[in-house]
PDB file of N, CA and C in Angstrom:
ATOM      1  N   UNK A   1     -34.396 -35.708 -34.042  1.00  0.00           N
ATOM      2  CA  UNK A   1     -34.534 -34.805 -32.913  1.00  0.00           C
ATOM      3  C   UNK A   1     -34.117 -35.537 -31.641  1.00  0.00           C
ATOM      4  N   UNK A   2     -33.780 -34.817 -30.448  1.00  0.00           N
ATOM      5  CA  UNK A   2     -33.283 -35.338 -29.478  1.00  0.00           C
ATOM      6  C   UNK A   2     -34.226 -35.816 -28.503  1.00  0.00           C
ATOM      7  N   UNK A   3     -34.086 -36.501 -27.986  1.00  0.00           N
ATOM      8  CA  UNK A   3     -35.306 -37.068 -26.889  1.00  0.00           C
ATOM      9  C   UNK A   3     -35.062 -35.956 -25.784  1.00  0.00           C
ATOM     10  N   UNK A   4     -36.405 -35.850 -24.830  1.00  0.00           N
ATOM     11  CA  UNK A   4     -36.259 -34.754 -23.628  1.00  0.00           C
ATOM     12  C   UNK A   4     -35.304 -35.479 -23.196  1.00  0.00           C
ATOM     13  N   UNK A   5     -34.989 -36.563 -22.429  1.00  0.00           N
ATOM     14  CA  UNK A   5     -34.342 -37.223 -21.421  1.00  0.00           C
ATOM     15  C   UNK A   5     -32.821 -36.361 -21.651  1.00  0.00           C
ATOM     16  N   UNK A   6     -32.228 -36.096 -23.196  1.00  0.00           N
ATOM     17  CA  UNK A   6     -30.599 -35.861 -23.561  1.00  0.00           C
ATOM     18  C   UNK A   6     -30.628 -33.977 -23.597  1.00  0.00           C
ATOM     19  N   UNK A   7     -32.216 -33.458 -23.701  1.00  0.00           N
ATOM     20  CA  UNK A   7     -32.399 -32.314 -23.231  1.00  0.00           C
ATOM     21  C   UNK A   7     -31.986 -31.725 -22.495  1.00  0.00           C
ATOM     22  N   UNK A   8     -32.807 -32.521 -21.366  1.00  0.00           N
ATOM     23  CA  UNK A   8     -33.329 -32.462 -19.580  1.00  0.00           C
ATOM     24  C   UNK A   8     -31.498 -32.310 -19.475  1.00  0.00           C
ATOM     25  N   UNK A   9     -30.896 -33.364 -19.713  1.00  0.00           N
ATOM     26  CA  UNK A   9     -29.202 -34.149 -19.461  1.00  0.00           C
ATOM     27  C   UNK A   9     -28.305 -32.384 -19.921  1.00  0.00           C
ATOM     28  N   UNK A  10     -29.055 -31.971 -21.008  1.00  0.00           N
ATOM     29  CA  UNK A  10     -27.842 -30.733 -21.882  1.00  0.00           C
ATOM     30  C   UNK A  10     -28.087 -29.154 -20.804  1.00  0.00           C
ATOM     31  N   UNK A  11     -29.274 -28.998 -20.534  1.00  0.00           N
ATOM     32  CA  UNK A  11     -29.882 -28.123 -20.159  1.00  0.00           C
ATOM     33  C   UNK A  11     -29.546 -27.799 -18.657  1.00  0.00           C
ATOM     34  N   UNK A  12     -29.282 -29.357 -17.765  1.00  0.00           N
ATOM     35  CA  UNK A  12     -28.710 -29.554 -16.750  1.00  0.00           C
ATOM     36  C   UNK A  12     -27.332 -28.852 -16.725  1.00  0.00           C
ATOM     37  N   UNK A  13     -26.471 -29.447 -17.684  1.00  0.00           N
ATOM     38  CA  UNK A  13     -24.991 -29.240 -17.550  1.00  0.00           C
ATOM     39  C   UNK A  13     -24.693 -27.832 -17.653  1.00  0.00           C
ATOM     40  N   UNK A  14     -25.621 -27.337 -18.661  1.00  0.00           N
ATOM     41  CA  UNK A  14     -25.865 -26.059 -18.912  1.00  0.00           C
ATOM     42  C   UNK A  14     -25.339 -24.765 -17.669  1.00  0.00           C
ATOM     43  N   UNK A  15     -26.933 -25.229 -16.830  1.00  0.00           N
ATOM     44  CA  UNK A  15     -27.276 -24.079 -15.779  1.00  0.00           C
ATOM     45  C   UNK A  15     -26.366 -24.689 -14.641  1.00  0.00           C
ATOM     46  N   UNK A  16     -25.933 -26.231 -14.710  1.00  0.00           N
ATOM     47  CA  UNK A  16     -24.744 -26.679 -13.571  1.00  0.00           C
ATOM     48  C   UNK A  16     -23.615 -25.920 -14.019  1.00  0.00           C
ATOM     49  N   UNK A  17     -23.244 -25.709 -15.267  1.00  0.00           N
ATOM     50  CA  UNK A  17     -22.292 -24.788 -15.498  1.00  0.00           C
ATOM     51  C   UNK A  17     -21.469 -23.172 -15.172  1.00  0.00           C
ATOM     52  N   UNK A  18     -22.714 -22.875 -15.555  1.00  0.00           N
ATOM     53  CA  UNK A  18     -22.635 -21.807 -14.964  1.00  0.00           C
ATOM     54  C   UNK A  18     -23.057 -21.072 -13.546  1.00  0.00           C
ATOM     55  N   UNK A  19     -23.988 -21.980 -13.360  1.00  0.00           N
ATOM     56  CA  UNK A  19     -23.806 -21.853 -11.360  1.00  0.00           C
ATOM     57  C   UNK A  19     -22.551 -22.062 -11.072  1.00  0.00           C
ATOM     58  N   UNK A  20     -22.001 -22.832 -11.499  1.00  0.00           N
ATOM     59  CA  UNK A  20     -20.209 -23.192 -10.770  1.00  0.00           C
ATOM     60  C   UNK A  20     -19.516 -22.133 -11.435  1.00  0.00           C
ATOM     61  N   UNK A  21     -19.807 -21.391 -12.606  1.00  0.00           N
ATOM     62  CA  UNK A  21     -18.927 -20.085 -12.724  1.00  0.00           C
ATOM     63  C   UNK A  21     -19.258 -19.348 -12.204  1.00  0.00           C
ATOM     64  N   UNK A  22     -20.283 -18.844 -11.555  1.00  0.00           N
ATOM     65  CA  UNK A  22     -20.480 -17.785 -10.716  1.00  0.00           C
ATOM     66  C   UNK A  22     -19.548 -18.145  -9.317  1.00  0.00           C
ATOM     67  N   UNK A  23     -20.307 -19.613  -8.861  1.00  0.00           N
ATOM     68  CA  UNK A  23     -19.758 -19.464  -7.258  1.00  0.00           C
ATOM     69  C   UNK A  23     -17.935 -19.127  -8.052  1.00  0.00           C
ATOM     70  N   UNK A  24     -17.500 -19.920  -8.741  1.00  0.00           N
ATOM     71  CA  UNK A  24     -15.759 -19.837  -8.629  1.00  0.00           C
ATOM     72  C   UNK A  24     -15.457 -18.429  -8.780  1.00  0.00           C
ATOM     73  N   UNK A  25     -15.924 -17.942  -9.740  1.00  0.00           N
ATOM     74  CA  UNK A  25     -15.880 -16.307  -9.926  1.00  0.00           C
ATOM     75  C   UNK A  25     -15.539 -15.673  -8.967  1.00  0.00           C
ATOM     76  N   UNK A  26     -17.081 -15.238  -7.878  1.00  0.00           N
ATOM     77  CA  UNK A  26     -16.971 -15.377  -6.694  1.00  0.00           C
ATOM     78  C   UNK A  26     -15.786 -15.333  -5.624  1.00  0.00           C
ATOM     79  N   UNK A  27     -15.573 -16.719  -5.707  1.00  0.00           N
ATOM     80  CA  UNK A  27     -14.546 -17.205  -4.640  1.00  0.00           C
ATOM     81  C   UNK A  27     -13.177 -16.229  -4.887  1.00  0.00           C
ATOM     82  N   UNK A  28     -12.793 -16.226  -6.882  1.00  0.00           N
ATOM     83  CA  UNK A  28     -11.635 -16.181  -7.188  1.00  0.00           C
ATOM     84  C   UNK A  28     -11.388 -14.352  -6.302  1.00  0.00           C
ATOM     85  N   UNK A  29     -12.781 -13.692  -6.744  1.00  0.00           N
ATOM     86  CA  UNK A  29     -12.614 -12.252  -7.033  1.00  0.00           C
ATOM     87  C   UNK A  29     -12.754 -12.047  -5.139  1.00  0.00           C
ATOM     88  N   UNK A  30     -13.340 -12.822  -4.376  1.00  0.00           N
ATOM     89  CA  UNK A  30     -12.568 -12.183  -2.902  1.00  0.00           C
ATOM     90  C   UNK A  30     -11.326 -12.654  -2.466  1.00  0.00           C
ATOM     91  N   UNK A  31     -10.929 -13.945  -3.065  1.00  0.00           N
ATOM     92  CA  UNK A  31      -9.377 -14.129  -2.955  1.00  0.00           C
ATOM     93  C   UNK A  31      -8.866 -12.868  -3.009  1.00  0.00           C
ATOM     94  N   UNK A  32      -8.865 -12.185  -4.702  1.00  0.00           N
ATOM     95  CA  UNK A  32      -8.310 -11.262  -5.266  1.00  0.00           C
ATOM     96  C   UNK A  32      -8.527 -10.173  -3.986  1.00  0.00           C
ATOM     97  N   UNK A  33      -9.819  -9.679  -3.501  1.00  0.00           N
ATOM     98  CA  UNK A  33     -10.045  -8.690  -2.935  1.00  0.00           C
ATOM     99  C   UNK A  33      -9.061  -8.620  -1.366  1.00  0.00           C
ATOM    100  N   UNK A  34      -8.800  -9.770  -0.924  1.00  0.00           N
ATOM    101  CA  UNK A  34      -8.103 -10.354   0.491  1.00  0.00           C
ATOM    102  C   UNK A  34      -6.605  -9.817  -0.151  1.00  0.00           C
ATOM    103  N   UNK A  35      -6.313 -10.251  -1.278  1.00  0.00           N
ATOM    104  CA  UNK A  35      -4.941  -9.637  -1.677  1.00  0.00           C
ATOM    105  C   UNK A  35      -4.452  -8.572  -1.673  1.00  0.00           C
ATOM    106  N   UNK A  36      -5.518  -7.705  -2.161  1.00  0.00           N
ATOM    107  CA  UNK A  36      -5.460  -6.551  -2.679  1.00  0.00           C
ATOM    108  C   UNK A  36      -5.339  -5.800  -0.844  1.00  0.00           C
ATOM    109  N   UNK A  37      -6.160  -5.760  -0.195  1.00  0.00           N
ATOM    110  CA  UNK A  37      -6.476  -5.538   1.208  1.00  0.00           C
ATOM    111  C   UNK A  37      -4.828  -5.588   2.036  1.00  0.00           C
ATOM    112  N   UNK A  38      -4.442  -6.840   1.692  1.00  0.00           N
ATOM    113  CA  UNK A  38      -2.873  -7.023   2.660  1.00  0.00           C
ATOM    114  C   UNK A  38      -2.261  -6.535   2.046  1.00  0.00           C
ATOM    115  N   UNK A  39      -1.759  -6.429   0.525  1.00  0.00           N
ATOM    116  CA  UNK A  39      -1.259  -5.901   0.443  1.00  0.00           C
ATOM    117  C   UNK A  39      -0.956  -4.186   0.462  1.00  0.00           C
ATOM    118  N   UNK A  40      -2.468  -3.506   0.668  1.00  0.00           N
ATOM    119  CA  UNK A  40      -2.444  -2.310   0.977  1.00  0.00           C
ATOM    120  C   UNK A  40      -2.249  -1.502   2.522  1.00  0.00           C
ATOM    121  N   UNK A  41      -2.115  -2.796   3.465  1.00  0.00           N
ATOM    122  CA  UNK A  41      -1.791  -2.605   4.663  1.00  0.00           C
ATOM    123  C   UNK A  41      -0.187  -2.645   5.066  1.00  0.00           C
ATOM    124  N   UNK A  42       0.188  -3.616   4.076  1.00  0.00           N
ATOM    125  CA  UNK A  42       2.046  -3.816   4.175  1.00  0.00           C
ATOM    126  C   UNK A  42       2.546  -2.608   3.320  1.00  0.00           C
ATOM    127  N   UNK A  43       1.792  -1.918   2.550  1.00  0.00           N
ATOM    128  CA  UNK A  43       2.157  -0.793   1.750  1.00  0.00           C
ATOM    129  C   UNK A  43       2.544   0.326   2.878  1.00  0.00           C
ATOM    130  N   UNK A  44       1.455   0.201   3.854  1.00  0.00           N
ATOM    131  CA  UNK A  44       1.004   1.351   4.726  1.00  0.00           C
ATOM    132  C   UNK A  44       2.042   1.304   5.714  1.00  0.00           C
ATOM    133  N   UNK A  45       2.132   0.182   6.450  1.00  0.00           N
ATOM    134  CA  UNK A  45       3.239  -0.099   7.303  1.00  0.00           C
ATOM    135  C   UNK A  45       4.806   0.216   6.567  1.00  0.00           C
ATOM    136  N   UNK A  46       5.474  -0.427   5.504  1.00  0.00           N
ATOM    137  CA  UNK A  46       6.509   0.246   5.039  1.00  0.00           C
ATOM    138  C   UNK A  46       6.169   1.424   4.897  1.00  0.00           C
ATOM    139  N   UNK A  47       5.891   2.211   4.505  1.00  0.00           N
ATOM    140  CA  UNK A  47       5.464   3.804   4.529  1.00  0.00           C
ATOM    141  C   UNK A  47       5.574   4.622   6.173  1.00  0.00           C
ATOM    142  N   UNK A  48       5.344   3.724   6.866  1.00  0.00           N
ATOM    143  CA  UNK A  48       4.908   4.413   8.449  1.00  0.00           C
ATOM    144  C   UNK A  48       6.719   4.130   8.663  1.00  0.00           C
ATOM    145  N   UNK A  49       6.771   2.654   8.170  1.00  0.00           N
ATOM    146  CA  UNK A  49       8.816   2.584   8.573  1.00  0.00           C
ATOM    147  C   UNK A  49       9.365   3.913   8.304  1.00  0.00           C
ATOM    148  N   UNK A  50       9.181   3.887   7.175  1.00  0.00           N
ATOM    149  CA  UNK A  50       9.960   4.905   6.440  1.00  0.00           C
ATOM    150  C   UNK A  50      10.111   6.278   6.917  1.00  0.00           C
ATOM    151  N   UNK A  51       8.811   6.413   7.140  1.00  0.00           N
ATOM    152  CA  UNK A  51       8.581   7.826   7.839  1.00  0.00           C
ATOM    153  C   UNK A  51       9.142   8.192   9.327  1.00  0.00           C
ATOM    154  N   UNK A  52       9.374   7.397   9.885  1.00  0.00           N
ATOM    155  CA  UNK A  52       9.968   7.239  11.431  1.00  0.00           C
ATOM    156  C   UNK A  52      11.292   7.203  10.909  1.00  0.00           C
ATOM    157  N   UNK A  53      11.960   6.614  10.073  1.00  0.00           N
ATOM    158  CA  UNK A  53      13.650   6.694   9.940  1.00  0.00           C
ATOM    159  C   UNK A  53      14.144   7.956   9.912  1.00  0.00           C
ATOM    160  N   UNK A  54      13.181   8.421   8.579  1.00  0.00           N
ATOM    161  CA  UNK A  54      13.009   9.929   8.280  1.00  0.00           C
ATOM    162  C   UNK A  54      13.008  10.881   9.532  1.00  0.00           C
ATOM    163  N   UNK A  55      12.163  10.744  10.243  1.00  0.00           N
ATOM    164  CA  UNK A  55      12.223  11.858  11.910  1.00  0.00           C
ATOM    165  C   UNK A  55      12.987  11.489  12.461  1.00  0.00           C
ATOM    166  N   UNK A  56      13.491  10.258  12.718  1.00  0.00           N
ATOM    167  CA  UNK A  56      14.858   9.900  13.460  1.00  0.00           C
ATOM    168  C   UNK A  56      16.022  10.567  12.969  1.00  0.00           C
ATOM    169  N   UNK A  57      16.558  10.685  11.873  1.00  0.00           N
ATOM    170  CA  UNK A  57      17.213  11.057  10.716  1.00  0.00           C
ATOM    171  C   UNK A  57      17.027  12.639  11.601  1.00  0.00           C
ATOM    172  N   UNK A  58      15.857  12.921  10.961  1.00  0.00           N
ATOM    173  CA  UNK A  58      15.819  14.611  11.160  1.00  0.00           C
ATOM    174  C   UNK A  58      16.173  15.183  12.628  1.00  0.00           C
ATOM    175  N   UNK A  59      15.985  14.382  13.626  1.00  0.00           N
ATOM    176  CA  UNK A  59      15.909  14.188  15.078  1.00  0.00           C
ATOM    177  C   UNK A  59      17.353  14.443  15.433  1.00  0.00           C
ATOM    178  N   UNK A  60      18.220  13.543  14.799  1.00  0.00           N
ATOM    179  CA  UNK A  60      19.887  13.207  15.058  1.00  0.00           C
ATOM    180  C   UNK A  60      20.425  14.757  14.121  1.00  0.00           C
ATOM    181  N   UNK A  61      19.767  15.154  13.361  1.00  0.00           N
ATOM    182  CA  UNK A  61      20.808  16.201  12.431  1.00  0.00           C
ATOM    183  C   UNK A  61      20.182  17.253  13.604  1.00  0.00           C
ATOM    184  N   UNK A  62      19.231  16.999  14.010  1.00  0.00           N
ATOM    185  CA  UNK A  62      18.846  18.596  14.936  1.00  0.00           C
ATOM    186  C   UNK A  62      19.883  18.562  16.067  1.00  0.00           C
ATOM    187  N   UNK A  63      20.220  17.294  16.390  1.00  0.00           N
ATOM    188  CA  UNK A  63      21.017  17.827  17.470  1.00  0.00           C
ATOM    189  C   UNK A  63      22.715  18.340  18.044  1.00  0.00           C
ATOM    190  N   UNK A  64      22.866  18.613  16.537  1.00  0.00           N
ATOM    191  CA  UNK A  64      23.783  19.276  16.182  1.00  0.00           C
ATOM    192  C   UNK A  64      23.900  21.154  16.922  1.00  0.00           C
ATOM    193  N   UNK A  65      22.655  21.723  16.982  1.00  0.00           N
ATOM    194  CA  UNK A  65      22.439  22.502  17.609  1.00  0.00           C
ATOM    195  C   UNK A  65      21.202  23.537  16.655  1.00  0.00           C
ATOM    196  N   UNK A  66      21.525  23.123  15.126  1.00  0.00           N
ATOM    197  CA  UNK A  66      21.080  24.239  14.434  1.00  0.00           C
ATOM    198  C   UNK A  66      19.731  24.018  14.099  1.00  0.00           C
ATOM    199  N   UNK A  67      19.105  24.942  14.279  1.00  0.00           N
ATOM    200  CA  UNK A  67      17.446  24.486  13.635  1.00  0.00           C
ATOM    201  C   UNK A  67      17.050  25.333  12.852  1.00  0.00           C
ATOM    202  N   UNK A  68      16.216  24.294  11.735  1.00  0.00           N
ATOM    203  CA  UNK A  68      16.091  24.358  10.443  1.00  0.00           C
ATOM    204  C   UNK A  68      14.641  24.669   9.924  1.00  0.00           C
ATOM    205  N   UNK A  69      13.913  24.830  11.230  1.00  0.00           N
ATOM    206  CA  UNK A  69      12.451  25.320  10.899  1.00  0.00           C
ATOM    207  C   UNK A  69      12.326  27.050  11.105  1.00  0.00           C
ATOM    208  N   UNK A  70      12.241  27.447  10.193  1.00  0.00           N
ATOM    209  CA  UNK A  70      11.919  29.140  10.116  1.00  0.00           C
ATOM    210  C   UNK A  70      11.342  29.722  10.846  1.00  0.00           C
ATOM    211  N   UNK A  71      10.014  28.727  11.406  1.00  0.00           N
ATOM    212  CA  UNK A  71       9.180  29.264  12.190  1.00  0.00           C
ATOM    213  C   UNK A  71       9.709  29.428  13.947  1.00  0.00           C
ATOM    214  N   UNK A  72      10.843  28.819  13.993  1.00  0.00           N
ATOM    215  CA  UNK A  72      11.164  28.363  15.646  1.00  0.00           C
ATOM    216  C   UNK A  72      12.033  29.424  15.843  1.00  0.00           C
ATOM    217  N   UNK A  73      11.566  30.099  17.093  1.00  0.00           N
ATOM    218  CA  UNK A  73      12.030  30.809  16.964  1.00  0.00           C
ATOM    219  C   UNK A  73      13.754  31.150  17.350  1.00  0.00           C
ATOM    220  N   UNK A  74      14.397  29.824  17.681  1.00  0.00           N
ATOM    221  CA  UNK A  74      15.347  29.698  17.915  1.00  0.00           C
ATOM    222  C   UNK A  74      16.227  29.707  16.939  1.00  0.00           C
ATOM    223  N   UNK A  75      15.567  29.950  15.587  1.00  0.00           N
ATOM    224  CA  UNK A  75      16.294  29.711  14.016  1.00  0.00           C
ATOM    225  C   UNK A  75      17.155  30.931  14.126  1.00  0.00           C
ATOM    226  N   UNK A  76      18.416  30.098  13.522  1.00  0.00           N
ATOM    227  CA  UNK A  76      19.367  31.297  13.103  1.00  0.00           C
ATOM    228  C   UNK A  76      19.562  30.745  11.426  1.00  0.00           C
ATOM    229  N   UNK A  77      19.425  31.952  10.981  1.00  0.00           N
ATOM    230  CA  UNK A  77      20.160  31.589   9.540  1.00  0.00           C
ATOM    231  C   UNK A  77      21.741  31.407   9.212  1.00  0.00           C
ATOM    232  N   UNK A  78      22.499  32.515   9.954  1.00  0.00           N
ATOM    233  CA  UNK A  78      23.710  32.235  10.039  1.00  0.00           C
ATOM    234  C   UNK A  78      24.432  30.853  10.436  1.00  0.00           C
ATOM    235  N   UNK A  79      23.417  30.097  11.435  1.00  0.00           N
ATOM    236  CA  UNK A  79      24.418  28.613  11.688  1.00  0.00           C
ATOM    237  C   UNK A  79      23.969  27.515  10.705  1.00  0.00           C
ATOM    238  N   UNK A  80      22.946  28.041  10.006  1.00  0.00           N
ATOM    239  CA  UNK A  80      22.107  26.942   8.872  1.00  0.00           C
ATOM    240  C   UNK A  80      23.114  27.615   7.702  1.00  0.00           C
ATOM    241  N   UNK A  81      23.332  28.342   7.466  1.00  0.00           N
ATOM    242  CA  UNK A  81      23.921  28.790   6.190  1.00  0.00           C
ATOM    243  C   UNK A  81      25.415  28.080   6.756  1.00  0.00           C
ATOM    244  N   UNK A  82      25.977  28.527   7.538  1.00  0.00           N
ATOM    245  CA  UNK A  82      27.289  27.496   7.863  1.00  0.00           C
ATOM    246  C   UNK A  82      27.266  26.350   7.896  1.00  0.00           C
ATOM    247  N   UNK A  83      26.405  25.634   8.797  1.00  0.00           N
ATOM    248  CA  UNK A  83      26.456  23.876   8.319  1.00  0.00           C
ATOM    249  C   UNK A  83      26.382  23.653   7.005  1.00  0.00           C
ATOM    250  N   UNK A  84      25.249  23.779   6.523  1.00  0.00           N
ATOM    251  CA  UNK A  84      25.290  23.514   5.286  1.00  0.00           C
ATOM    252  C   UNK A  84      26.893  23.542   4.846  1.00  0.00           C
ATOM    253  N   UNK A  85      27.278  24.551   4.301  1.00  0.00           N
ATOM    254  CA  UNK A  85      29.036  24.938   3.993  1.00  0.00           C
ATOM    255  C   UNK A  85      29.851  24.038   4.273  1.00  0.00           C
ATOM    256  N   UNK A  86      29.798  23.658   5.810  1.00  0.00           N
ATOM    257  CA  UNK A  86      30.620  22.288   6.541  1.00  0.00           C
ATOM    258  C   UNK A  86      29.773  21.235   5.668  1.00  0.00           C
ATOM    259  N   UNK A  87      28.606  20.870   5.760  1.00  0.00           N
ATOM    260  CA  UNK A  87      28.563  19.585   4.718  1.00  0.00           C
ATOM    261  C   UNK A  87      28.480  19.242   3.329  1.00  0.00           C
ATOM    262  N   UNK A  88      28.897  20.650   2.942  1.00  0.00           N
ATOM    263  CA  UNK A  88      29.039  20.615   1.669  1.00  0.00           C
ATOM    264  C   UNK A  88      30.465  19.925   1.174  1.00  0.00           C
ATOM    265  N   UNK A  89      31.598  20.258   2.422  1.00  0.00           N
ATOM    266  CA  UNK A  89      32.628  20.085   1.576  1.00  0.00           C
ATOM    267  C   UNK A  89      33.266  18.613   2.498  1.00  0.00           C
TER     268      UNK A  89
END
Protein backbone atom coordinates (compact mmCIF):
# COMPACT_ATOMS: atom_id res chain seq x y z
CA UNK A 1 0.00 0.00 0.00
CA UNK A 2 1.07 3.49 -0.56
CA UNK A 3 2.19 5.68 2.22
CA UNK A 4 -0.15 9.01 2.83
CA UNK A 5 2.91 11.19 2.08
CA UNK A 6 2.70 9.60 -2.15
CA UNK A 7 -1.21 10.04 -1.51
CA UNK A 8 -1.19 13.54 -0.11
CA UNK A 9 1.72 13.96 -3.46
CA UNK A 10 -1.20 12.01 -6.11
CA UNK A 11 -4.24 13.72 -4.77
CA UNK A 12 -2.34 17.10 -4.98
CA UNK A 13 -1.50 16.74 -8.69
CA UNK A 14 -4.86 15.58 -9.03
CA UNK A 15 -7.03 18.70 -7.90
CA UNK A 16 -3.65 20.93 -9.19
CA UNK A 17 -4.76 19.46 -12.34
CA UNK A 18 -7.67 20.21 -12.87
CA UNK A 19 -7.82 23.65 -11.28
CA UNK A 20 -5.38 24.51 -14.17
CA UNK A 21 -8.01 22.98 -16.60
CA UNK A 22 -10.59 25.00 -15.58
CA UNK A 23 -8.60 28.36 -15.29
CA UNK A 24 -7.04 27.41 -19.12
CA UNK A 25 -10.49 26.42 -20.27
CA UNK A 26 -11.56 29.58 -19.10
CA UNK A 27 -8.96 31.72 -20.55
CA UNK A 28 -9.13 29.60 -23.94
CA UNK A 29 -13.15 29.99 -24.21
CA UNK A 30 -13.00 34.09 -23.74
CA UNK A 31 -10.15 34.22 -26.15
CA UNK A 32 -12.64 32.30 -28.34
CA UNK A 33 -15.51 34.64 -27.20
CA UNK A 34 -13.16 38.10 -28.06
CA UNK A 35 -12.94 36.36 -31.55
CA UNK A 36 -16.07 35.58 -32.14
CA UNK A 37 -17.17 39.41 -30.99
CA UNK A 38 -14.55 41.11 -33.73
CA UNK A 39 -15.21 39.19 -35.89
CA UNK A 40 -18.96 39.90 -35.81
CA UNK A 41 -18.29 43.60 -35.85
CA UNK A 42 -15.95 43.43 -39.16
CA UNK A 43 -18.90 41.31 -40.51
CA UNK A 44 -21.15 44.31 -39.70
CA UNK A 45 -18.94 46.98 -41.02
CA UNK A 46 -18.34 45.13 -44.50
CA UNK A 47 -22.07 44.82 -44.68
CA UNK A 48 -22.63 48.69 -43.83
CA UNK A 49 -19.65 49.09 -46.93
CA UNK A 50 -21.59 47.30 -49.01
CA UNK A 51 -24.73 48.79 -48.43
CA UNK A 52 -23.56 52.45 -49.08
CA UNK A 53 -21.94 51.33 -52.58
CA UNK A 54 -25.29 49.89 -53.19
CA UNK A 55 -27.19 53.57 -52.57
CA UNK A 56 -24.43 55.22 -54.24
CA UNK A 57 -24.91 52.87 -57.18
CA UNK A 58 -28.70 53.46 -56.90
CA UNK A 59 -28.08 57.32 -56.34
CA UNK A 60 -25.89 57.65 -59.79
CA UNK A 61 -28.56 55.41 -61.93
CA UNK A 62 -31.33 57.88 -60.49
CA UNK A 63 -29.79 60.56 -61.96
CA UNK A 64 -30.34 59.71 -65.19
CA UNK A 65 -33.76 61.26 -64.73
CA UNK A 66 -35.99 58.12 -64.40
CA UNK A 67 -37.41 56.95 -61.16
CA UNK A 68 -37.88 53.63 -60.26
CA UNK A 69 -39.92 53.77 -57.07
CA UNK A 70 -43.74 53.27 -57.85
CA UNK A 71 -44.63 55.03 -55.04
CA UNK A 72 -42.98 58.60 -56.18
CA UNK A 73 -44.96 60.21 -57.57
CA UNK A 74 -42.81 61.42 -60.23
CA UNK A 75 -42.71 57.66 -61.64
CA UNK A 76 -43.28 57.23 -65.14
CA UNK A 77 -43.48 53.82 -66.45
CA UNK A 78 -42.94 54.75 -69.93
CA UNK A 79 -39.20 56.15 -69.26
CA UNK A 80 -38.49 52.96 -66.94
CA UNK A 81 -39.80 50.67 -69.57
CA UNK A 82 -37.42 52.58 -72.12
CA UNK A 83 -34.23 52.62 -70.16
CA UNK A 84 -34.41 49.46 -69.35
CA UNK A 85 -34.63 48.71 -73.48
CA UNK A 86 -31.50 51.18 -73.82
CA UNK A 87 -29.68 48.91 -71.29
CA UNK A 88 -30.65 46.04 -72.46
CA UNK A 89 -29.01 46.29 -75.69
Amino acid sequence: MASTTVNVVRYTALLGGVFYGIVHRRSLQKAHDAEVKQHAIHEREHLIAEAKEAWKKKQESSKDGVVTDPEDPRFDLEKLIAKWEADSQ
